[in-house]
N, C-alpha and C. Protein backbone atom coordinates (compact mmCIF):
# COMPACT_ATOMS: atom_id res chain seq x y z
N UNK A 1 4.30 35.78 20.75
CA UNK A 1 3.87 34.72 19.86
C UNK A 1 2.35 34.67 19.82
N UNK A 2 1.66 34.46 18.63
CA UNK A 2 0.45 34.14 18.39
C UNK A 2 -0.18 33.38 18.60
N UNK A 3 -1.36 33.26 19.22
CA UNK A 3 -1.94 31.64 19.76
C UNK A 3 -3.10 31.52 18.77
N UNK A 4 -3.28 30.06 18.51
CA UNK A 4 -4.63 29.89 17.37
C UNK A 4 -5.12 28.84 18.24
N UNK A 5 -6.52 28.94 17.51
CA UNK A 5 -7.35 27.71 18.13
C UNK A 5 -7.95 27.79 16.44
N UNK A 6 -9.41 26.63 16.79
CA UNK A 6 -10.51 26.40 15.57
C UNK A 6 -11.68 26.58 15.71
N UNK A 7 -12.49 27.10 15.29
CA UNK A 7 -13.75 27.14 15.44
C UNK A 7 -14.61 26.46 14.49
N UNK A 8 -15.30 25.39 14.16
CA UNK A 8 -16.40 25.10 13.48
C UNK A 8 -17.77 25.43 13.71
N UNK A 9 -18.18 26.25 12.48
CA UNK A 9 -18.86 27.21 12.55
C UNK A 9 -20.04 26.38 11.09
N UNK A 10 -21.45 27.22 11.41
CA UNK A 10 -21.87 25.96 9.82
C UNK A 10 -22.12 26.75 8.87
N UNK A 11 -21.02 27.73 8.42
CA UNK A 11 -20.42 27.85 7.03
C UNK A 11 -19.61 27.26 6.80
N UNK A 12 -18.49 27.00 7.70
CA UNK A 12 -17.04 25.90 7.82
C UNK A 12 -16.20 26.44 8.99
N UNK A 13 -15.33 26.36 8.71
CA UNK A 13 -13.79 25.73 9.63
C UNK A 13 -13.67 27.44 9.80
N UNK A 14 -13.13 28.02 11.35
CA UNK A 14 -12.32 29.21 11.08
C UNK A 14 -11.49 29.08 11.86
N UNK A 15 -10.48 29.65 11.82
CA UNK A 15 -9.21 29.86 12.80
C UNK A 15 -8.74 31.32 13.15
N UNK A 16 -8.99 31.14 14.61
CA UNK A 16 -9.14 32.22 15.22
C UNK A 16 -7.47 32.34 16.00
N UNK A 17 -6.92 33.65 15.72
CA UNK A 17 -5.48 34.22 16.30
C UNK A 17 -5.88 35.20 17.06
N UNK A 18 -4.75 34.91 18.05
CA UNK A 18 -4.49 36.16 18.91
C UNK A 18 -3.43 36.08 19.66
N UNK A 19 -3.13 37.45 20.49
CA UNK A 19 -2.15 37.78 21.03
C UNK A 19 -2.48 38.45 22.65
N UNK A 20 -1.53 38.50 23.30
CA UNK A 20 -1.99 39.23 24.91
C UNK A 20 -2.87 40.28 24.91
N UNK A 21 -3.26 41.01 23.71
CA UNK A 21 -4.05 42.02 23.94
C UNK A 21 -5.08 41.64 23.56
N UNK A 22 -5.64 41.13 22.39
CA UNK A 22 -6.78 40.74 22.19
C UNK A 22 -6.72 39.94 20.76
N UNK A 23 -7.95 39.59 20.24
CA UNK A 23 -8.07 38.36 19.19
C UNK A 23 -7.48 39.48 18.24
N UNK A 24 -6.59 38.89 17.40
CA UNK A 24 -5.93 39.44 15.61
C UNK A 24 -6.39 38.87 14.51
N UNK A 25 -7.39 37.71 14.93
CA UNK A 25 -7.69 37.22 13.01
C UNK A 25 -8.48 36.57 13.68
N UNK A 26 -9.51 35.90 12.62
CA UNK A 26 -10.95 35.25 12.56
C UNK A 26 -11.05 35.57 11.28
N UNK A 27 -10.58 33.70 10.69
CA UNK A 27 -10.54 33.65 9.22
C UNK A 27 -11.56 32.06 8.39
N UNK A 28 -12.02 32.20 7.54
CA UNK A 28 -12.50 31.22 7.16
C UNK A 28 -11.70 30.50 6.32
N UNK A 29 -11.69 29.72 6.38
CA UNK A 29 -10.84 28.27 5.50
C UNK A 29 -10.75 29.14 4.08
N UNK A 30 -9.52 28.65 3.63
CA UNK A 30 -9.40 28.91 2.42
C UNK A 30 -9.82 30.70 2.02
N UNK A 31 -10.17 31.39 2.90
CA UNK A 31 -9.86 32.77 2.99
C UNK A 31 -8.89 33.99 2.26
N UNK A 32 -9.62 34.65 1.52
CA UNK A 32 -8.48 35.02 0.22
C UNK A 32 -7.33 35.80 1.54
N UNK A 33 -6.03 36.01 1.30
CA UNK A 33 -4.84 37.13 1.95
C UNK A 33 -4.64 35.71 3.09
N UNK A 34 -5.42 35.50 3.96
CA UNK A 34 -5.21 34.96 5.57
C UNK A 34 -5.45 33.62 5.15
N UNK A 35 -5.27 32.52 4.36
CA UNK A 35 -6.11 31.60 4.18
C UNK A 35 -5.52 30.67 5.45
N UNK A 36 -6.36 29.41 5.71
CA UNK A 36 -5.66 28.62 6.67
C UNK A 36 -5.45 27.62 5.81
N UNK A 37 -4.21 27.50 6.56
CA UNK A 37 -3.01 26.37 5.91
C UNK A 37 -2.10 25.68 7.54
N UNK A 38 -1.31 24.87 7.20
CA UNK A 38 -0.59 23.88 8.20
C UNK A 38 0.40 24.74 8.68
N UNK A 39 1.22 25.65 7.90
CA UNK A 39 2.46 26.38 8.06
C UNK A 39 1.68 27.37 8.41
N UNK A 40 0.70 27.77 9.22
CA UNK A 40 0.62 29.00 10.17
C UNK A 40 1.05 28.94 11.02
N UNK A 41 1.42 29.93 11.58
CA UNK A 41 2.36 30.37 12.36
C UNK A 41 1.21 30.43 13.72
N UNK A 42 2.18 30.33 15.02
CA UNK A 42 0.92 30.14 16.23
C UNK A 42 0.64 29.15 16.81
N UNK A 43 0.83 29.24 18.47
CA UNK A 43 0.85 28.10 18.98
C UNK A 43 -0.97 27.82 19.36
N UNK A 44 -0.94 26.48 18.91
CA UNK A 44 -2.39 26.01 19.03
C UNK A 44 -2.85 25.94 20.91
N UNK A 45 -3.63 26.85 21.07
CA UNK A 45 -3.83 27.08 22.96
C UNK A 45 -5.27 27.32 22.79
N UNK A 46 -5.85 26.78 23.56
CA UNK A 46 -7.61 27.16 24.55
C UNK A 46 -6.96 28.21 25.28
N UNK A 47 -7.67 29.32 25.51
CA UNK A 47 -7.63 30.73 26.68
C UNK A 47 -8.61 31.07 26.70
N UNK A 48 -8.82 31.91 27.82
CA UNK A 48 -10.56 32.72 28.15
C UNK A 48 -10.76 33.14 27.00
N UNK A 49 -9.83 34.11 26.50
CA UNK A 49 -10.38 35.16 25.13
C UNK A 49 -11.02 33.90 24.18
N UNK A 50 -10.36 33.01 23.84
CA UNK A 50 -10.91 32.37 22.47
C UNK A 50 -12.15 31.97 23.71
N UNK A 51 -12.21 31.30 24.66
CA UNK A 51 -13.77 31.17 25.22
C UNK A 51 -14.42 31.78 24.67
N UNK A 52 -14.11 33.35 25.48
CA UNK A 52 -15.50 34.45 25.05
C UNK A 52 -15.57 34.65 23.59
N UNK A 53 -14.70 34.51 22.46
CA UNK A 53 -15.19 34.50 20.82
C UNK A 53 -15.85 33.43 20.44
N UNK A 54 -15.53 32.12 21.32
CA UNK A 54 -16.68 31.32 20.70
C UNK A 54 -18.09 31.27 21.02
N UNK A 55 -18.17 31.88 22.26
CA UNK A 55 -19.76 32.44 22.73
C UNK A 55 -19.99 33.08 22.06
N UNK A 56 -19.40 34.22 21.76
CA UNK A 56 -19.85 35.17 20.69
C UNK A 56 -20.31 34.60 19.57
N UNK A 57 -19.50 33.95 18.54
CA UNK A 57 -19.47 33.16 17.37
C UNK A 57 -20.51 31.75 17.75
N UNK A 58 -21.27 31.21 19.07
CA UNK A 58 -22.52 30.45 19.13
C UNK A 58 -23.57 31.04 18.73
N UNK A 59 -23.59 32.48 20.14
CA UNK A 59 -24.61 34.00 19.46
C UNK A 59 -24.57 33.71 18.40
N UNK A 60 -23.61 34.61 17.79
CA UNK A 60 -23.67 35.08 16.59
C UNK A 60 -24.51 33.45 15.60
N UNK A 61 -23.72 32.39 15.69
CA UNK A 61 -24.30 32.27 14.79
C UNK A 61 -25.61 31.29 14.97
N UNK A 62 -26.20 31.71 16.03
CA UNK A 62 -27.70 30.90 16.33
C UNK A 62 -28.80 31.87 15.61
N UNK A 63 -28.53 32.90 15.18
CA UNK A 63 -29.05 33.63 14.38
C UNK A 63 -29.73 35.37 15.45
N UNK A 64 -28.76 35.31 16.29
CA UNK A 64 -29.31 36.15 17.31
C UNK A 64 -27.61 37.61 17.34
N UNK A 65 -27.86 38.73 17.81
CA UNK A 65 -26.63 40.10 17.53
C UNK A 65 -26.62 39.57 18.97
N UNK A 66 -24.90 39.44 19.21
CA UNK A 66 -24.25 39.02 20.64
C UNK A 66 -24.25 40.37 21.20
N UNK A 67 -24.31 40.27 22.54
CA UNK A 67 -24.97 41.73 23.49
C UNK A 67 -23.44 41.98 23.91
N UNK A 68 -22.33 41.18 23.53
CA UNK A 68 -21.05 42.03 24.25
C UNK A 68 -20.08 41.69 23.11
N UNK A 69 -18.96 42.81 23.76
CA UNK A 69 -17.74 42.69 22.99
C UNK A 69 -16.88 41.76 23.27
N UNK A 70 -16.09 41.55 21.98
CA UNK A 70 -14.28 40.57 22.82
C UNK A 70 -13.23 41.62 22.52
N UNK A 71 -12.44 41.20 23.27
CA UNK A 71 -10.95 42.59 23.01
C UNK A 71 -10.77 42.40 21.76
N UNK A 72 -10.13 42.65 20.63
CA UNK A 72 -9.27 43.09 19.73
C UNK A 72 -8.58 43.78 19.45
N UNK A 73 -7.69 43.27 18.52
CA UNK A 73 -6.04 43.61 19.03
C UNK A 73 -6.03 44.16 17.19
N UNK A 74 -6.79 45.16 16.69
CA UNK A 74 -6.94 45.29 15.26
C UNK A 74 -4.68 46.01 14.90
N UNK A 75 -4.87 44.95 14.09
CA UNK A 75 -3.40 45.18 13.21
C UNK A 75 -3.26 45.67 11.34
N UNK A 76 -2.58 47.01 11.95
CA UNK A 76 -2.85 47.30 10.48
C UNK A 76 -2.75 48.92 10.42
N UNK A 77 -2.66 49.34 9.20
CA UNK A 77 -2.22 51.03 9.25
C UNK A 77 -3.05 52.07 9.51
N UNK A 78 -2.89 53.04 9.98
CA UNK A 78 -4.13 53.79 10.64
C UNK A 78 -5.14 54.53 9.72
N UNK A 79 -5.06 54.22 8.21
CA UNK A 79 -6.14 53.88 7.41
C UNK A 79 -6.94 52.78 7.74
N UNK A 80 -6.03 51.92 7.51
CA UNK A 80 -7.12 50.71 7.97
C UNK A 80 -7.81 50.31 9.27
N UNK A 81 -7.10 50.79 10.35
CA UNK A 81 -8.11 50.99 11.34
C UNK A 81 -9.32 51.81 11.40
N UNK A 82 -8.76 53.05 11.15
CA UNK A 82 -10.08 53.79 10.51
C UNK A 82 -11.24 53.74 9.75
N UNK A 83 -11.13 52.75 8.89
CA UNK A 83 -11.89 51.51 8.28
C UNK A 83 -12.86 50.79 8.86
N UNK A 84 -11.52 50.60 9.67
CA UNK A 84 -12.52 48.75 10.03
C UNK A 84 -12.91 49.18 11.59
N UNK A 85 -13.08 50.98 12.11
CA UNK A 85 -13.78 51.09 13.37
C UNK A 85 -14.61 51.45 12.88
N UNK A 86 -15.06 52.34 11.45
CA UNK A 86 -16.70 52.70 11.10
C UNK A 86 -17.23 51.39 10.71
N UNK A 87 -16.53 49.66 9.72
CA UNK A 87 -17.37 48.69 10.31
C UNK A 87 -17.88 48.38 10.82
N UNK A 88 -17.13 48.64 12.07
CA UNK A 88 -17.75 47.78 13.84
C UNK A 88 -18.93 48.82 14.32
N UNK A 89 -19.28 49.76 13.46
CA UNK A 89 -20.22 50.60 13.68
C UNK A 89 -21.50 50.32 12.89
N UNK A 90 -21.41 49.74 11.79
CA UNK A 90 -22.56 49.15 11.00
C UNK A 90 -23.30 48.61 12.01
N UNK A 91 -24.48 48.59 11.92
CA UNK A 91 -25.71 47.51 12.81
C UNK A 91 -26.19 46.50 12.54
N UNK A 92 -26.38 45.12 13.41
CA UNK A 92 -26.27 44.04 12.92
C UNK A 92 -27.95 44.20 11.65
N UNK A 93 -27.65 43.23 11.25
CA UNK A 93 -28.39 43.57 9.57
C UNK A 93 -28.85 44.39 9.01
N UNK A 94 -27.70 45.56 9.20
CA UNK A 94 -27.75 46.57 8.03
C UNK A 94 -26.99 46.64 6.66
N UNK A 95 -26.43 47.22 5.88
CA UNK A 95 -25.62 47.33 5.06
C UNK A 95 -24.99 48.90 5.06
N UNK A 96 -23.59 48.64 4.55
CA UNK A 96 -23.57 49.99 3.64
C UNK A 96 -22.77 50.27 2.59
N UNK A 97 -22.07 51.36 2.24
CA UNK A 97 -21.31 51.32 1.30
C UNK A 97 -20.28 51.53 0.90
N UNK A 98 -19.27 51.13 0.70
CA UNK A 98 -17.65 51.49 0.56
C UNK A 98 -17.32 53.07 -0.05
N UNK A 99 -18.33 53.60 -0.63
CA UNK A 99 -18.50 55.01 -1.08
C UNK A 99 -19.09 55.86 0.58
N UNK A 100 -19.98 55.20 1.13
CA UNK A 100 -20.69 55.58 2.37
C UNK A 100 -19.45 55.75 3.76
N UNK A 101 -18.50 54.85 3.40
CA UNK A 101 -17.57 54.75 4.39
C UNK A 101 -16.35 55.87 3.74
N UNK A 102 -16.08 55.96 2.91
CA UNK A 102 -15.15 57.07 2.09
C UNK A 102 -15.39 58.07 2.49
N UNK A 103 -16.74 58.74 2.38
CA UNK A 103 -17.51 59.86 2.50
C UNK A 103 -17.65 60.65 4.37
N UNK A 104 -17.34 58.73 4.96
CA UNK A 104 -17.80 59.33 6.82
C UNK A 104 -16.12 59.69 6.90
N UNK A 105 -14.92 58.69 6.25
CA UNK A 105 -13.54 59.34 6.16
C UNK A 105 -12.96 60.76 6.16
N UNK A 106 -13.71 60.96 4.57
CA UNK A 106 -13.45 62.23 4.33
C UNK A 106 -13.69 63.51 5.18
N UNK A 107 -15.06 63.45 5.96
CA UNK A 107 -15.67 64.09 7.08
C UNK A 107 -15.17 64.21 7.68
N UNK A 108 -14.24 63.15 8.43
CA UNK A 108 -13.44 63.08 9.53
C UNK A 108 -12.64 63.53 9.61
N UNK A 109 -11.58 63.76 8.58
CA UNK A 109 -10.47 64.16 8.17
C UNK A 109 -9.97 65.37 7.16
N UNK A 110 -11.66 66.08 7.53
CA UNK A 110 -11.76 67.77 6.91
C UNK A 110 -11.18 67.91 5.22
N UNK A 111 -11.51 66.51 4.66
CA UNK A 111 -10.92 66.75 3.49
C UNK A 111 -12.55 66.43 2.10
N UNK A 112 -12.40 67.04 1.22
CA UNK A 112 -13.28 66.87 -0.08
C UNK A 112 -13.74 65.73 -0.30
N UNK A 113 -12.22 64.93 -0.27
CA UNK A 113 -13.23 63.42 -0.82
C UNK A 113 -12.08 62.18 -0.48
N UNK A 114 -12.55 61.07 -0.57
CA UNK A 114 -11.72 59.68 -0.69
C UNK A 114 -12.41 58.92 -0.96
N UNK A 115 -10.99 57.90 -1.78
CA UNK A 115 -11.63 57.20 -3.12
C UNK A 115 -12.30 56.07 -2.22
N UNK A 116 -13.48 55.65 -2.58
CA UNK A 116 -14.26 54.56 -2.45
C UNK A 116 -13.08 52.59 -2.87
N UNK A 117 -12.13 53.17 -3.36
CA UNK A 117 -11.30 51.89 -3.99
C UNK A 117 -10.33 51.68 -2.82
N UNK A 118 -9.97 52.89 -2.12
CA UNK A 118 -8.72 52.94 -1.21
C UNK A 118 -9.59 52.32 0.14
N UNK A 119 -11.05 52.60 0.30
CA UNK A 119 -11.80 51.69 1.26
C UNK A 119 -12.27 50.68 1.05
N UNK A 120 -11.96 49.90 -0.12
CA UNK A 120 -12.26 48.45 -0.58
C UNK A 120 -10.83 47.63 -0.15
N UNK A 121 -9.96 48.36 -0.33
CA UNK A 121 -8.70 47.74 -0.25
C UNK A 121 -8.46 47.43 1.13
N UNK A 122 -8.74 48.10 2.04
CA UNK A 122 -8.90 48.50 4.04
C UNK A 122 -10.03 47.47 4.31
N UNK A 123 -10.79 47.54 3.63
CA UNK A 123 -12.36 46.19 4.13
C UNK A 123 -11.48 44.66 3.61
N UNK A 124 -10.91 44.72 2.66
CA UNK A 124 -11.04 43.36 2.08
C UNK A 124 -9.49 43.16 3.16
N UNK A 125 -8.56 43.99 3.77
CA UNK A 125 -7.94 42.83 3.70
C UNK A 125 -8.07 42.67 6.10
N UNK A 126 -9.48 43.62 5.88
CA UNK A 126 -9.78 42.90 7.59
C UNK A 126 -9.71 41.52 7.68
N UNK A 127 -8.89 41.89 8.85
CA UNK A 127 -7.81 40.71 9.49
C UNK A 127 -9.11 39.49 10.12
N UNK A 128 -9.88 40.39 10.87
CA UNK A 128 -11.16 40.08 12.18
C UNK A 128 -12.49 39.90 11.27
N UNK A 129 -12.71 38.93 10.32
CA UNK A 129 -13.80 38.58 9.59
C UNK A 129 -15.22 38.40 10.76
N UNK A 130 -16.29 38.55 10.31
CA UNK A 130 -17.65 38.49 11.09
C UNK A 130 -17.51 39.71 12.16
N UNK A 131 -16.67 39.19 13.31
CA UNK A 131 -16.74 40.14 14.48
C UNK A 131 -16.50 41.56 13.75
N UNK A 132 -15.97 41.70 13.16
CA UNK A 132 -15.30 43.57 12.53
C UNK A 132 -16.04 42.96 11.04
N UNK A 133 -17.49 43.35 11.15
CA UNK A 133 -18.08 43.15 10.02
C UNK A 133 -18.36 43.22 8.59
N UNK A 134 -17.34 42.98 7.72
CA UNK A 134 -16.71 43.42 7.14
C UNK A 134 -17.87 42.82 5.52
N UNK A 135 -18.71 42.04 6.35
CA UNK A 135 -19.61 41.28 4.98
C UNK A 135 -20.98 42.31 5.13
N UNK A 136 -21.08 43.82 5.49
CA UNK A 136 -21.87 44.72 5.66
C UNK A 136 -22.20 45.06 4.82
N UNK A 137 -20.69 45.60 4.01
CA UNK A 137 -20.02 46.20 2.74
C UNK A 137 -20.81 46.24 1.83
N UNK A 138 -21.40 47.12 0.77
CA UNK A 138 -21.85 46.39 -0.29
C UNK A 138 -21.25 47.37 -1.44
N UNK A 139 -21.72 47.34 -2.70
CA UNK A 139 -21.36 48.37 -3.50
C UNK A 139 -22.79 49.17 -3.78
N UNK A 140 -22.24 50.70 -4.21
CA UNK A 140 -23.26 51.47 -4.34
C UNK A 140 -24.40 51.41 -5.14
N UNK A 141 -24.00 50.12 -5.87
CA UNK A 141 -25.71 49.81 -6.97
C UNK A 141 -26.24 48.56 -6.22
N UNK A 142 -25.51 48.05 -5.60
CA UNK A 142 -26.10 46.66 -4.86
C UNK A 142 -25.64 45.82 -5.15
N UNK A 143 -24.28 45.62 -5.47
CA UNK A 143 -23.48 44.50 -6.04
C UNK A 143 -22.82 44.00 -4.72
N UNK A 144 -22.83 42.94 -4.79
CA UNK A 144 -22.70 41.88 -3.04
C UNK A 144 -20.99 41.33 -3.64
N UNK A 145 -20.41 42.61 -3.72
CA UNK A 145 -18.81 42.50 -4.20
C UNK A 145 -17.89 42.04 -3.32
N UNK A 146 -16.62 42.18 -3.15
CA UNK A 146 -15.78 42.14 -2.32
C UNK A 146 -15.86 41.49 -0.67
N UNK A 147 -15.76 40.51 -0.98
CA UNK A 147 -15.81 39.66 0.63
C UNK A 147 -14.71 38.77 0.17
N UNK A 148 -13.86 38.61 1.10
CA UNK A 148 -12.38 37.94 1.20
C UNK A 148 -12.83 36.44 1.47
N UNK A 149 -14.07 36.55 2.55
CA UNK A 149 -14.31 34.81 3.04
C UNK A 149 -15.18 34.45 1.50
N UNK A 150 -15.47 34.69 0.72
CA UNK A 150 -16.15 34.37 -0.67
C UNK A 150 -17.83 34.94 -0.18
N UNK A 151 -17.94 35.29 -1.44
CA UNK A 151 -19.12 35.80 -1.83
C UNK A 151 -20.45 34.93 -0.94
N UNK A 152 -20.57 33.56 -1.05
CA UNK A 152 -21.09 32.24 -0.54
C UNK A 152 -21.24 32.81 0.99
N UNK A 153 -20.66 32.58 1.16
CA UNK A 153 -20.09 33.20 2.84
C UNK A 153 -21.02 34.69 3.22
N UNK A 154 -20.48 35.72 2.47
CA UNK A 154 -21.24 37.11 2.68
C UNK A 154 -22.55 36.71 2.60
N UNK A 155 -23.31 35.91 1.44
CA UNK A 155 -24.41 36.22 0.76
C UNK A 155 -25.18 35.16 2.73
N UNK A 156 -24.62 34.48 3.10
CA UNK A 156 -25.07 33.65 4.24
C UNK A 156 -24.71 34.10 5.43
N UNK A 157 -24.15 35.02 5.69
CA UNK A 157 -23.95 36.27 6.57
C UNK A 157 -24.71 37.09 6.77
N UNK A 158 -25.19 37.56 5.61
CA UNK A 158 -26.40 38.58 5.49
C UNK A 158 -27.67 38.19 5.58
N UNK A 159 -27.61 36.88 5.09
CA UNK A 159 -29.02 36.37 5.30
C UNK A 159 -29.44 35.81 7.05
N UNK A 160 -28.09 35.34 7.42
CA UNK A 160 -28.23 34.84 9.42
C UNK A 160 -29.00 35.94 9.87
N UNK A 161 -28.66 37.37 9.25
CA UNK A 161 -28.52 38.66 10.27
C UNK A 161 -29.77 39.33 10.03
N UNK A 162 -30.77 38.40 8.92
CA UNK A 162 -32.26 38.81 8.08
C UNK A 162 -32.19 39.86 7.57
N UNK A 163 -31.12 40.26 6.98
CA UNK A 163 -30.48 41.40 5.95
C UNK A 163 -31.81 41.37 5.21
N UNK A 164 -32.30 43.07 4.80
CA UNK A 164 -33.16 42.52 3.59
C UNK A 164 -32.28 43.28 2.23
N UNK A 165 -32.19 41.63 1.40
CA UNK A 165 -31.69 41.43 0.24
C UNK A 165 -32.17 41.74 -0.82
N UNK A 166 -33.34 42.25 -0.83
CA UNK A 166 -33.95 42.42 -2.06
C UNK A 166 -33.75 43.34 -2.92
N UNK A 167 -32.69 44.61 -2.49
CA UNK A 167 -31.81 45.21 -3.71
C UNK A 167 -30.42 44.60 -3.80
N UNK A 168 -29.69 43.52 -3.71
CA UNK A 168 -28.67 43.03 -4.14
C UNK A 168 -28.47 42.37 -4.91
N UNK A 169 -27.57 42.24 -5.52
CA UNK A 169 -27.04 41.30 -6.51
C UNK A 169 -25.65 40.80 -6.61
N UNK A 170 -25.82 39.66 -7.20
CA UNK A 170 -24.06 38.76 -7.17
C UNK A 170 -23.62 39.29 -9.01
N UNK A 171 -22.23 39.84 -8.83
CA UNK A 171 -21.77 40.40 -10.20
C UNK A 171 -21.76 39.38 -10.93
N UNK A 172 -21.88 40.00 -12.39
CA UNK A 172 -21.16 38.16 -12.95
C UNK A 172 -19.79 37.78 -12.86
N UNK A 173 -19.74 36.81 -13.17
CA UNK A 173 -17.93 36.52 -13.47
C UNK A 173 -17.32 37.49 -14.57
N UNK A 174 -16.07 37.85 -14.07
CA UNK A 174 -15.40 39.00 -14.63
C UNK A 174 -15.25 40.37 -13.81
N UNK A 175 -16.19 40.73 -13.35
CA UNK A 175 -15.95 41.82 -12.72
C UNK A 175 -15.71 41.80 -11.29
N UNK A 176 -15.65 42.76 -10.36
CA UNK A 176 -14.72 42.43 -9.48
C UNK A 176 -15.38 41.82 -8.24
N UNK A 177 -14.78 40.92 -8.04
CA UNK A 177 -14.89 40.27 -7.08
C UNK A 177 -14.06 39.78 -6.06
């Protein structure tokens, strides 16, 4: 069974899951795929692990890169792990690119190419928001696309981490977001 706790954080509310092996979700309110709602599933428990994520998540968000890890328990197909371990490889306020992450795939896996769309689909639906950094992402012209916790969220993610922003942009409405 899954244990949740809450974290208030000052973007908002997150709710953090996990299991005996390590944390499975770290989601923001209203979160596109994971949103939090009453009918989640998971017994509400304090444990060391959620301790050490909320130290992390103070770090993190006093505006300082936390010097250690927490376990995680990443769930999901071994595309998408593959994914979301070259994330956890991004550096805190860097960026990169869902074409950039296709490309370290393809390398890996002695093959020509992979689609940049099939690694949008693996980022957006990380389970482990912030910690498995998933608001790194950007698109290859500088479009500040695809973030599940909302755009709002990424664009204040990047800025905690003194991202420099000055080639990005928010798409307009209509395109993908």
């Amino acid at each position: 069974m899954p244990y949740t706790s809450c974290y208030s954080s000052p973007i908002g509310k997150i709710l953090l899951e996990a299991d005996e092996v390590g944390l499975t979700g770290l989601w923001f309110e209203g979160q596109k795929y994971f949103a939090l709602c009453p009918e989640q599933e998971g017994k509400e428990q304090e444990n060391p692990l959620f301790t050490e994520v909320k130290r992390w998540l103070d770090i993190y968000f006093s505006g300082r890169e936390p010097d250690f890890t927490v376990p995680l328990h990443l769930v999901g197909s071994e595309f998408q792990k593959e994914v979301w371990d070259i994330l956890c490889a991004i550096p805190y306020g860097k960026t990169t690119t869902y074409g950039e992450i296709a490309r370290q795939i393809a390398e890996r896996r002695g093959i020509r190419r992979m689609a940049a769309q099939a690694v949008g689909g693996a980022v957006g639906h990380n389970r482990i928001s912030v910690i498995v950094p998933c608001h790194r992402v950007v698109g290859a012209n500088g479009s500040l696309t695809g973030y599940a916790g909302g755009l709002d969220k990424k664009i204040k993610l990047l800025t905690l981490e003194q991202t420099d922003m000055s080639s990005f942009f928010v798409p307009k409405a209509g395109t993908a977001l």
